[in-house]
Protein backbone atom coordinates (compact mmCIF):
# COMPACT_ATOMS: atom_id res chain seq x y z
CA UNK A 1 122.83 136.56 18.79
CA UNK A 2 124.19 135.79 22.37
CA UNK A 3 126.79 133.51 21.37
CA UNK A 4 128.30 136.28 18.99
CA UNK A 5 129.91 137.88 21.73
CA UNK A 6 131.62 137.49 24.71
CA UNK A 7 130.79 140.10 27.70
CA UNK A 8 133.26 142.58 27.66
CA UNK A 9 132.37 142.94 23.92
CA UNK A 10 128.58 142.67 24.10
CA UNK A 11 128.80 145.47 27.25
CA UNK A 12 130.72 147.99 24.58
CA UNK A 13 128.33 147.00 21.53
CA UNK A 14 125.37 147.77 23.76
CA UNK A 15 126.49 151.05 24.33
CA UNK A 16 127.20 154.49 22.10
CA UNK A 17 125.50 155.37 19.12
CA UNK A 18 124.80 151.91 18.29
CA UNK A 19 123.55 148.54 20.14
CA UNK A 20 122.40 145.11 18.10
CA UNK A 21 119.25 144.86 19.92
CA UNK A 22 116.66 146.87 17.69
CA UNK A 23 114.31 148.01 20.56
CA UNK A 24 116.30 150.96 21.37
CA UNK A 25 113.55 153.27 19.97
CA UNK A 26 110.56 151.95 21.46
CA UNK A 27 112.82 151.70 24.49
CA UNK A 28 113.33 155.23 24.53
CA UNK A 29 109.78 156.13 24.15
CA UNK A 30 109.29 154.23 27.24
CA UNK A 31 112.01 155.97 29.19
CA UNK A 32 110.27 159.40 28.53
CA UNK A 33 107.31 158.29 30.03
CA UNK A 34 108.04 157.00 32.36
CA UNK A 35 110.83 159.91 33.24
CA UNK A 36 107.67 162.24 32.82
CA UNK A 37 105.40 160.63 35.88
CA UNK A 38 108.07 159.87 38.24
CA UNK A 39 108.82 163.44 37.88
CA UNK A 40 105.44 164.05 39.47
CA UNK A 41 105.66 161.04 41.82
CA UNK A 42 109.26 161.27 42.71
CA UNK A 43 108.43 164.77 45.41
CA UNK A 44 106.74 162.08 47.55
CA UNK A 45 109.78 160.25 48.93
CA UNK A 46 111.15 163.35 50.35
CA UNK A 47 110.03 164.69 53.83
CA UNK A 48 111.38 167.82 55.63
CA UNK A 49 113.74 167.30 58.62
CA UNK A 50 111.21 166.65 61.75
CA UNK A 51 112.29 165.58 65.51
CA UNK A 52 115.25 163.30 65.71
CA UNK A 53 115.78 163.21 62.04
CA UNK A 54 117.89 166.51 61.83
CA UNK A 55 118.08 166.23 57.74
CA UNK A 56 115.37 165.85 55.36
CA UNK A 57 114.61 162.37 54.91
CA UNK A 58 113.44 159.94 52.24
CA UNK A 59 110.76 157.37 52.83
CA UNK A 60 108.96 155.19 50.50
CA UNK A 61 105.84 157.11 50.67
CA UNK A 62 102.41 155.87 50.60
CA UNK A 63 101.95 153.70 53.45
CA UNK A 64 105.57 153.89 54.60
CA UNK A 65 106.47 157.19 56.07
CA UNK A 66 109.62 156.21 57.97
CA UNK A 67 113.36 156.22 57.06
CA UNK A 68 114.35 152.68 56.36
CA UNK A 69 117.75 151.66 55.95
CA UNK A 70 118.07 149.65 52.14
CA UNK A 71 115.14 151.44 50.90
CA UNK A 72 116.73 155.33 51.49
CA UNK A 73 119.64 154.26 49.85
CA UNK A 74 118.00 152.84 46.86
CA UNK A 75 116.04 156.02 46.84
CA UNK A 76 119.00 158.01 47.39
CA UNK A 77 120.57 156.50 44.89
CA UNK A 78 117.99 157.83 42.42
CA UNK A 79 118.10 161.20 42.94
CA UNK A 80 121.98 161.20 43.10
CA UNK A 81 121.72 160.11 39.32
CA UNK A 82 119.21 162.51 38.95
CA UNK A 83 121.83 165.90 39.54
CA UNK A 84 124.74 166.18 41.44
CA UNK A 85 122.68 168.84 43.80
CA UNK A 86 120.22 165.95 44.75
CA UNK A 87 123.12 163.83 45.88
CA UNK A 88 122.29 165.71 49.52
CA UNK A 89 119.63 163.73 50.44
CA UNK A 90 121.58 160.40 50.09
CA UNK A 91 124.44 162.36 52.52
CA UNK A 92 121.35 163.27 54.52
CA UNK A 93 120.11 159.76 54.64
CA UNK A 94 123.65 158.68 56.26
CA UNK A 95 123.92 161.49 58.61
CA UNK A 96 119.98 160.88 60.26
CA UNK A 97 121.19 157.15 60.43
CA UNK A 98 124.84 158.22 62.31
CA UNK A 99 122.77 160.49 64.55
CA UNK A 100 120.56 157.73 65.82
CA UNK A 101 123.88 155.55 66.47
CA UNK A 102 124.40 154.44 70.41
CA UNK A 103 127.92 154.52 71.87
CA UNK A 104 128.16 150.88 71.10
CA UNK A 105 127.31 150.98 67.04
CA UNK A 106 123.79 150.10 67.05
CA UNK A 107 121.92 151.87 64.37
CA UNK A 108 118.40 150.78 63.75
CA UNK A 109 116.89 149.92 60.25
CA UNK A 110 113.97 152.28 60.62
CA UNK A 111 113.92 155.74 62.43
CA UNK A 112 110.93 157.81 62.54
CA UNK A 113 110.65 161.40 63.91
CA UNK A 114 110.29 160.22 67.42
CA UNK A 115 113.73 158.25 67.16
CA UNK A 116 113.71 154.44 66.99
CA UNK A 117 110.73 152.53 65.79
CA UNK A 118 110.10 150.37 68.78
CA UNK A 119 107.01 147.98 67.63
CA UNK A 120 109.45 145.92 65.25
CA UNK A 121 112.45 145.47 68.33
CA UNK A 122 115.73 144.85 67.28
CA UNK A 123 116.48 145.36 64.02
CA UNK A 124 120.33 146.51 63.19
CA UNK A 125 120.96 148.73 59.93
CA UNK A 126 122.11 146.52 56.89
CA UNK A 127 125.35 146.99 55.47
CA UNK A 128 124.43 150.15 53.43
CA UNK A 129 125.67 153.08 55.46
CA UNK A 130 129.51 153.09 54.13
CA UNK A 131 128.01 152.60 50.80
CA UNK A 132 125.71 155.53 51.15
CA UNK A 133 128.52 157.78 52.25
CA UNK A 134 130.90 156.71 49.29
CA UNK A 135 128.21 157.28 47.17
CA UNK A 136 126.77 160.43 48.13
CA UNK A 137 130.22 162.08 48.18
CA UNK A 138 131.50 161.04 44.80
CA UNK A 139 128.08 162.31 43.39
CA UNK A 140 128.94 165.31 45.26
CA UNK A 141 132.60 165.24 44.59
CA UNK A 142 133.55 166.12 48.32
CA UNK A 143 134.64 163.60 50.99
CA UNK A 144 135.59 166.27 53.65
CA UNK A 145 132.30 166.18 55.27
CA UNK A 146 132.81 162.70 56.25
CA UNK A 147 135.92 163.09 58.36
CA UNK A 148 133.94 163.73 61.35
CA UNK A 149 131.62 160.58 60.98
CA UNK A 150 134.32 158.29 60.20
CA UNK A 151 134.95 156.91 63.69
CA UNK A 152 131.03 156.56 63.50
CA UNK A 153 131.23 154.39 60.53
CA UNK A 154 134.01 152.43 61.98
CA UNK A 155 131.80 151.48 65.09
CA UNK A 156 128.96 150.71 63.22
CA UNK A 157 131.01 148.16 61.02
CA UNK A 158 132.59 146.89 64.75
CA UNK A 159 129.23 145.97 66.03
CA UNK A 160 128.20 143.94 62.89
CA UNK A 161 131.46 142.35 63.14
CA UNK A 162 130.43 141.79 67.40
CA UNK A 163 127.18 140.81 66.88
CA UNK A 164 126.39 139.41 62.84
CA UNK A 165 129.79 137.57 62.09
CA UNK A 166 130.52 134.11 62.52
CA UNK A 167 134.40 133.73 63.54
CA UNK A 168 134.77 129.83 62.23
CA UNK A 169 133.52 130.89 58.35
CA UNK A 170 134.09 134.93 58.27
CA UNK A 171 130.58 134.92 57.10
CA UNK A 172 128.23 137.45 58.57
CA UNK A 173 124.65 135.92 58.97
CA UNK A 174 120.83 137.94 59.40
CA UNK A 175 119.16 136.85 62.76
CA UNK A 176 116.08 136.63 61.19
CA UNK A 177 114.77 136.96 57.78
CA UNK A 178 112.90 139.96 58.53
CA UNK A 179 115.66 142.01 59.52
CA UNK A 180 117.50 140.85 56.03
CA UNK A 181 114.48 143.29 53.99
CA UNK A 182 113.37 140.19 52.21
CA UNK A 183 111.11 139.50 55.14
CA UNK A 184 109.62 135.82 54.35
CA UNK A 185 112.63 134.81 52.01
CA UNK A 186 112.52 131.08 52.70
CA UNK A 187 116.30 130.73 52.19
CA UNK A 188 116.56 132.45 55.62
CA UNK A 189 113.78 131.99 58.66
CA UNK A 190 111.60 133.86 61.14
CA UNK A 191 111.38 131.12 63.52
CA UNK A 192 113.10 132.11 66.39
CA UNK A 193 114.13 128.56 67.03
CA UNK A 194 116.70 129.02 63.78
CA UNK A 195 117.39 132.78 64.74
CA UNK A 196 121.18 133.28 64.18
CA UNK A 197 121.91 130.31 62.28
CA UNK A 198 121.84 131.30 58.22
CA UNK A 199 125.21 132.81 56.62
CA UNK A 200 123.41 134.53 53.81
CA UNK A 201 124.63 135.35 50.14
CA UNK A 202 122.99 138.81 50.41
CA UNK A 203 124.33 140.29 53.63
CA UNK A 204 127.84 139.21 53.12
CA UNK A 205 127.91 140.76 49.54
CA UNK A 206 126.55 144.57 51.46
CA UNK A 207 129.17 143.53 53.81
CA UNK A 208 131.89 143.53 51.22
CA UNK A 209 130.39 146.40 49.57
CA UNK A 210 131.00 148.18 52.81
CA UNK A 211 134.37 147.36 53.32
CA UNK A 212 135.24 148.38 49.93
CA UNK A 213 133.93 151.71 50.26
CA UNK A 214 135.52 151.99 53.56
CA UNK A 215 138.33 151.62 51.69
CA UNK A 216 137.67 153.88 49.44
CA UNK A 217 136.92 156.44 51.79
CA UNK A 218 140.12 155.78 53.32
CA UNK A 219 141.73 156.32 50.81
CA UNK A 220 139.98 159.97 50.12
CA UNK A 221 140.69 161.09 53.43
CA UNK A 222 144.47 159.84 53.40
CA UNK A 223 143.80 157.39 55.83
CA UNK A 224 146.34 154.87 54.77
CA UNK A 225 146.73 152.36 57.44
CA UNK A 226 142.63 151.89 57.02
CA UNK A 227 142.41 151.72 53.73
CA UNK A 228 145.15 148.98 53.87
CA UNK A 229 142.89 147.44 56.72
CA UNK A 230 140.04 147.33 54.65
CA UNK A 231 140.82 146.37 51.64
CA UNK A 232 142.28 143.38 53.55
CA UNK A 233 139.12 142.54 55.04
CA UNK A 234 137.40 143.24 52.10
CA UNK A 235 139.69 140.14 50.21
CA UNK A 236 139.37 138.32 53.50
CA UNK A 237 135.19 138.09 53.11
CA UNK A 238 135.85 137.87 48.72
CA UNK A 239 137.97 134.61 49.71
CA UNK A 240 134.94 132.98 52.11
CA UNK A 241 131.54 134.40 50.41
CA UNK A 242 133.49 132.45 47.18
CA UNK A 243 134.58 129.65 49.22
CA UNK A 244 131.82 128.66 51.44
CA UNK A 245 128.68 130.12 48.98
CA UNK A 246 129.16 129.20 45.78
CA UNK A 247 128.37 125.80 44.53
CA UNK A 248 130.22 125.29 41.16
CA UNK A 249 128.42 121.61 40.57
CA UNK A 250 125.10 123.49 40.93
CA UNK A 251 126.04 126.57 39.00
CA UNK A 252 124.55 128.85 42.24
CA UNK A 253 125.29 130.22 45.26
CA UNK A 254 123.33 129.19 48.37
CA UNK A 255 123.28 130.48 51.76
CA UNK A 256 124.51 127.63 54.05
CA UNK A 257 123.78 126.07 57.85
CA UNK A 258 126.20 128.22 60.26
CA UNK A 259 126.80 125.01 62.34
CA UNK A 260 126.47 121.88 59.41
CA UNK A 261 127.56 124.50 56.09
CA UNK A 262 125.15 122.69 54.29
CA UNK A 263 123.45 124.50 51.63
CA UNK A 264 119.81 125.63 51.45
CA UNK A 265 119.47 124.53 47.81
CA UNK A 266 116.12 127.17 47.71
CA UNK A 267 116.22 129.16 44.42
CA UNK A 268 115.26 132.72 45.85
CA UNK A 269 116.30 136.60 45.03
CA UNK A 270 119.61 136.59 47.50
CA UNK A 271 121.29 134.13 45.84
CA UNK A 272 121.90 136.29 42.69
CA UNK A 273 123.32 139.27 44.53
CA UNK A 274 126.71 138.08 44.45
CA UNK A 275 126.57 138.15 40.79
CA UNK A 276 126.32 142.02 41.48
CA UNK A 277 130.13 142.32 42.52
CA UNK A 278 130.63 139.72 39.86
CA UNK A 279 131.74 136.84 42.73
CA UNK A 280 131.40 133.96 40.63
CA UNK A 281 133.63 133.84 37.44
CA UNK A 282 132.58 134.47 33.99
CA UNK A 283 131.63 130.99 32.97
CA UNK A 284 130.22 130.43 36.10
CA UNK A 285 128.03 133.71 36.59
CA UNK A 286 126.50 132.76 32.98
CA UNK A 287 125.81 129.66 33.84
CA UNK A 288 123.97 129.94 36.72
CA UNK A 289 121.83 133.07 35.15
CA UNK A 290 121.01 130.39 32.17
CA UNK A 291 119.73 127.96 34.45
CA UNK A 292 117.89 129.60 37.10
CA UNK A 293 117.51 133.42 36.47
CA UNK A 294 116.67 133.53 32.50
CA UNK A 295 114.67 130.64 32.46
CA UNK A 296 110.89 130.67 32.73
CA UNK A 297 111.02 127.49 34.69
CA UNK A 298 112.72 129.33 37.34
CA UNK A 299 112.76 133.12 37.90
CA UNK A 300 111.42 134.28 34.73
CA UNK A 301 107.98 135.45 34.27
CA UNK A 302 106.23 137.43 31.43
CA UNK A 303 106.41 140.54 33.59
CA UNK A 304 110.02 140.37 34.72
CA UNK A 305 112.19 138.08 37.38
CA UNK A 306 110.16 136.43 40.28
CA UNK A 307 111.71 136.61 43.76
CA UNK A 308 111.33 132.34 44.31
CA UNK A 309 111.40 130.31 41.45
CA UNK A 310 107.76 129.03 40.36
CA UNK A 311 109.44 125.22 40.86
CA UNK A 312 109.93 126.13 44.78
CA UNK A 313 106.93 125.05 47.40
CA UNK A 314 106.41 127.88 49.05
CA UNK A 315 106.04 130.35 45.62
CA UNK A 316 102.76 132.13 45.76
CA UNK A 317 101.77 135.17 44.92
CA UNK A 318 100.22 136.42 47.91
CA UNK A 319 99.22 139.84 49.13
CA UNK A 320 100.50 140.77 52.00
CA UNK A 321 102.58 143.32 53.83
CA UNK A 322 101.72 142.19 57.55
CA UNK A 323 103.28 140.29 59.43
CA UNK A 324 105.93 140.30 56.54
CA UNK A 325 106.14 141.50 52.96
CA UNK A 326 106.14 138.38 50.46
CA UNK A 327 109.04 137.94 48.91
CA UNK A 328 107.65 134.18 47.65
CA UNK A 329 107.15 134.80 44.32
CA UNK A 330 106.04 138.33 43.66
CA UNK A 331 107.97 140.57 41.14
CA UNK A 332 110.07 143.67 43.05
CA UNK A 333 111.43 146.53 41.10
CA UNK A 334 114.24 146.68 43.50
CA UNK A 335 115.00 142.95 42.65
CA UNK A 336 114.78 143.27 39.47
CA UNK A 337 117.27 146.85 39.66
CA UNK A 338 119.85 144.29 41.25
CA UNK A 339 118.92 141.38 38.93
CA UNK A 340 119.94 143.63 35.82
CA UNK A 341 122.96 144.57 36.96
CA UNK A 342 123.86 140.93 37.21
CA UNK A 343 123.26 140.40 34.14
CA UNK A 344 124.60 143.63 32.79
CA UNK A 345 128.15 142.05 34.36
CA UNK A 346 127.85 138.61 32.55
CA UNK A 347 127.04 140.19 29.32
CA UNK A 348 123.62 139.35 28.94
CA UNK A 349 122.61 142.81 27.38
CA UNK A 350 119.77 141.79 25.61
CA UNK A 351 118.52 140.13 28.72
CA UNK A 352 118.89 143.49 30.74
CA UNK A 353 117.40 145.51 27.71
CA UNK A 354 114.23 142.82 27.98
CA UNK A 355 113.90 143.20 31.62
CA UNK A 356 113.95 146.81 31.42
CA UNK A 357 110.97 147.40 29.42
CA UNK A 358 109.12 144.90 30.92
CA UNK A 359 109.46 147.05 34.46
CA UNK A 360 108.85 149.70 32.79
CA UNK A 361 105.32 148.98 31.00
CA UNK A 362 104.66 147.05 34.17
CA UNK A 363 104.85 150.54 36.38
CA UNK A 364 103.71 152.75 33.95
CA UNK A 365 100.20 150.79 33.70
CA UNK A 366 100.30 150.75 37.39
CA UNK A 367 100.81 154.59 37.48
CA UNK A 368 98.16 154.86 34.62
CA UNK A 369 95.63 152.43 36.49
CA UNK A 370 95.59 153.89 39.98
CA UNK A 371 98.00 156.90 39.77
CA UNK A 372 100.93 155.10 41.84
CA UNK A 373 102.58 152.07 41.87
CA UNK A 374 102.85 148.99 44.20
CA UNK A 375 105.65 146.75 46.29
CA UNK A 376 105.42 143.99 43.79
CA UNK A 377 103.66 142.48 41.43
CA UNK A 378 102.07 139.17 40.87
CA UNK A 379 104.65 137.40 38.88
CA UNK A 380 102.18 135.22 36.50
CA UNK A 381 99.26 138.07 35.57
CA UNK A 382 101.20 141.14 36.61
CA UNK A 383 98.70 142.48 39.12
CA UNK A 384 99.87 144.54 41.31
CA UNK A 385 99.71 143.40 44.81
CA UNK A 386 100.44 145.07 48.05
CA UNK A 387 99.86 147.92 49.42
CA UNK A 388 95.80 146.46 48.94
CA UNK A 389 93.26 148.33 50.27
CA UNK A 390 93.69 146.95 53.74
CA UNK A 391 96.33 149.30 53.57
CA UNK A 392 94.46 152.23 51.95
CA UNK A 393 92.67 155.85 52.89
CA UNK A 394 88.74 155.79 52.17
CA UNK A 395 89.11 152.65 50.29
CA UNK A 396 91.85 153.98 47.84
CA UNK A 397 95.41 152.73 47.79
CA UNK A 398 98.02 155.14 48.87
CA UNK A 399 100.54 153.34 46.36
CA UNK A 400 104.34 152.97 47.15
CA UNK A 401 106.87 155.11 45.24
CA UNK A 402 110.13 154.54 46.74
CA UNK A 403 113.12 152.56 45.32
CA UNK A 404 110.17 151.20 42.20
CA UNK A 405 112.06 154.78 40.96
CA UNK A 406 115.36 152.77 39.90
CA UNK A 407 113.25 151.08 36.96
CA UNK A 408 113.99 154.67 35.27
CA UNK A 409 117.62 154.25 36.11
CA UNK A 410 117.29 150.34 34.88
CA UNK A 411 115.96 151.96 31.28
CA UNK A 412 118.31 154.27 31.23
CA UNK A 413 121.33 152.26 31.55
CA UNK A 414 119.90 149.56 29.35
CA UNK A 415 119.82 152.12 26.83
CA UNK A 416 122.79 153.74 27.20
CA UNK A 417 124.57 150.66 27.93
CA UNK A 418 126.04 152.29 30.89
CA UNK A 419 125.47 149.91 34.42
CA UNK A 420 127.67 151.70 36.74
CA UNK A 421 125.50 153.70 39.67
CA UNK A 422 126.37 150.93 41.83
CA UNK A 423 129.97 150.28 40.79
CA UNK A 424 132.95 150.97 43.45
């Protein structure tokens, strides 16, 4: 059926009153359910204002009770989708994070009550904070309250550009992989000895994402001279991420060497998330979703897409949070969220259907097992992994809820054939 259609087409078949793919039924038996218990579960991401965190704030719950940059705004996100009244918390989410900026536009990644979480040391904010703003204030249809944070935002997006850029490429780079979310991702490194020295698919396509919606929010607050300046940039970083990361031979992107630009041919979750702001072209984006993320060689499992391909050295399926969260192998519902949207873009609609529902029976067994869910999940038997009960109260596991809540919004749009939460 996939040759029948190119994407545009499939993406309008797939939605309405009528889609090709005959699961739709069972499909929306599924999304009930699994709308039912995250309405139960979903009250324990949100935490009332405490300390240096002046708003209400959302935090992955179960183990996790800080505010951490990527995951609030996945979170946020969520509820945003949820009712234009819940949109708040993802404005409240951007305002805790301006608070805690210094002069100089350091935010950190994780904030607890007490300010700064000091035992993981520097850690700088990914590129999510312009996004979070855009997003929050379309779901809320007002801009205005952003006018007095926008010199914030600018200063924020100045120290990236001080600290994260490199001025031969204009590719931003993570100093470590730990600070990048994917904490072990072997396309990047934790060895100090290579701190620095990775331009990375994933933070340059945030990066552009923020510029965008700087532009956007430019634009909303008649700020014409900066929305000029960064939709500029934002064409300036389009023109290297393409240039620099994407390997047309190899039908991928890679990150690349900041000193040699040689590519780190490792098949891992970051390379597919410029597929998200559809960076490669048609032919290209299908191709390299064919070969590597579709394909059970690679990143496909029976319980949705791994984050390393199985043909990689390091995949395992280890469980582990400390000293970082594997990202080797396991299955992530916040991967996989991204991962759909990819192929959503290059008109793989059965494909994002499929992965769907197989996040969604994958939680709900996990919520009907042990009345939570988990990080990730082993990619070959579908266990679920960490948090393990090395991380657990009396012996039980206090779960994880957090940003696993988008595999309602991945049902949803698979359903309605509508992929645009994320869409600037």
């Amino acid at each position: 059926m996939d040759g029948l259609f190119n994407a545009k087409e499939k993406r309008i078949i797939g939605g309405g009153d009528f889609c090709y793919n005959r699961k739709l039924a069972p499909m929306k038996n599924l999304m009930e359910e699994i709308s039912t218990k995250f309405d139960v579960l979903k009250a324990q991401v949100i935490q009332p204002a405490e300390g240096k965190l002046s708003y209400d704030y959302l935090i992955p719950g179960g183990y996790y009770k800080q505010l951490w940059d990527w995951d609030g705004f996945f979170i946020g996100i969520y509820l945003a989708t949820r009712s234009p009244a819940l949109a708040r918390y993802l404005k409240w989410w951007a305002l805790n994070f301006v608070n805690a900026t210094t002069p100089e536009g350091y935010t950190s990644g994780c904030i607890t009550p007490k300010g700064d979480r000091k035992d993981i040391g520097h850690f700088p904010m990914k590129p999510f904070l312009a996004q979070g703003c855009y997003f929050a204030a379309r779901y809320l249809g007002d801009f205005s309250w952003i006018e007095p944070i926008y010199s914030d935002l600018e200063r924020i997006i100045s120290y990236r550009e001080n600290h994260l850029l490199d001025v031969q490429s204009g590719l931003f780079f993570w100093e470590t992989a730990y600070q990048s979310g994917a904490d072990n991702n072997p396309a990047l490194s934790n060895d100090p000895n290579e701190a620095r020295s990775i331009l990375a698919c994933d933070i340059n396509t945030f990066q552009l994402r923020e510029y965008k919606c700087m532009a956007k929010i430019s634009k909303a607050l008649h700020k014409q001279e900066k929305q000029t300046l960064y939709e500029e940039q934002s064409n300036q970083l389009h023109s290297a991420i393409t240039t620099h990361l994407l390997f047309p031979k190899e039908h991928s992107f890679f990150n690349i060497n900041k000193e040699t630009f040689e590519p780190i041919r490792c098949i891992s979750y970051s390379n597919f998330i410029p597929l998200i702001e559809e960076l490669a072209p048609q032919d290209m984006g299908r191709a390299m979703i064919n070969k590597y993320l579709w394909n059970h060689e690679h990143m496909l499992s029976k319980f949705g897409l791994r984050s390393l391909s199985k043909q990689d050295q390091k995949y395992n399926n280890k469980n582990i949070i400390l000293p970082y969260s594997n990202w080797r192998g396991p299955i992530w519902p916040i991967a996989n969220y991204l991962y759909s949207i990819a192929l959503f873009n290059y008109g793989f609609i059965d494909e994002q259907q499929d992965l769907a529902v197989r996040l969604g029976e994958l939680c709900l067994n996990d919520i009907n097992s042990f009345g939570s869910m988990h990080e990730n999940y082993h990619a070959d038997t579908g266990e679920p992994l960490a948090p393990s009960k090395d991380h657990a109260e009396n012996g039980q596991s206090r779960g994880f809820i957090g940003w696993n809540l988008l595999v309602e919004t991945m049902l949803e749009s698979a359903f309605d054939g509508k992929m645009n939460h994320l869409e600037i």
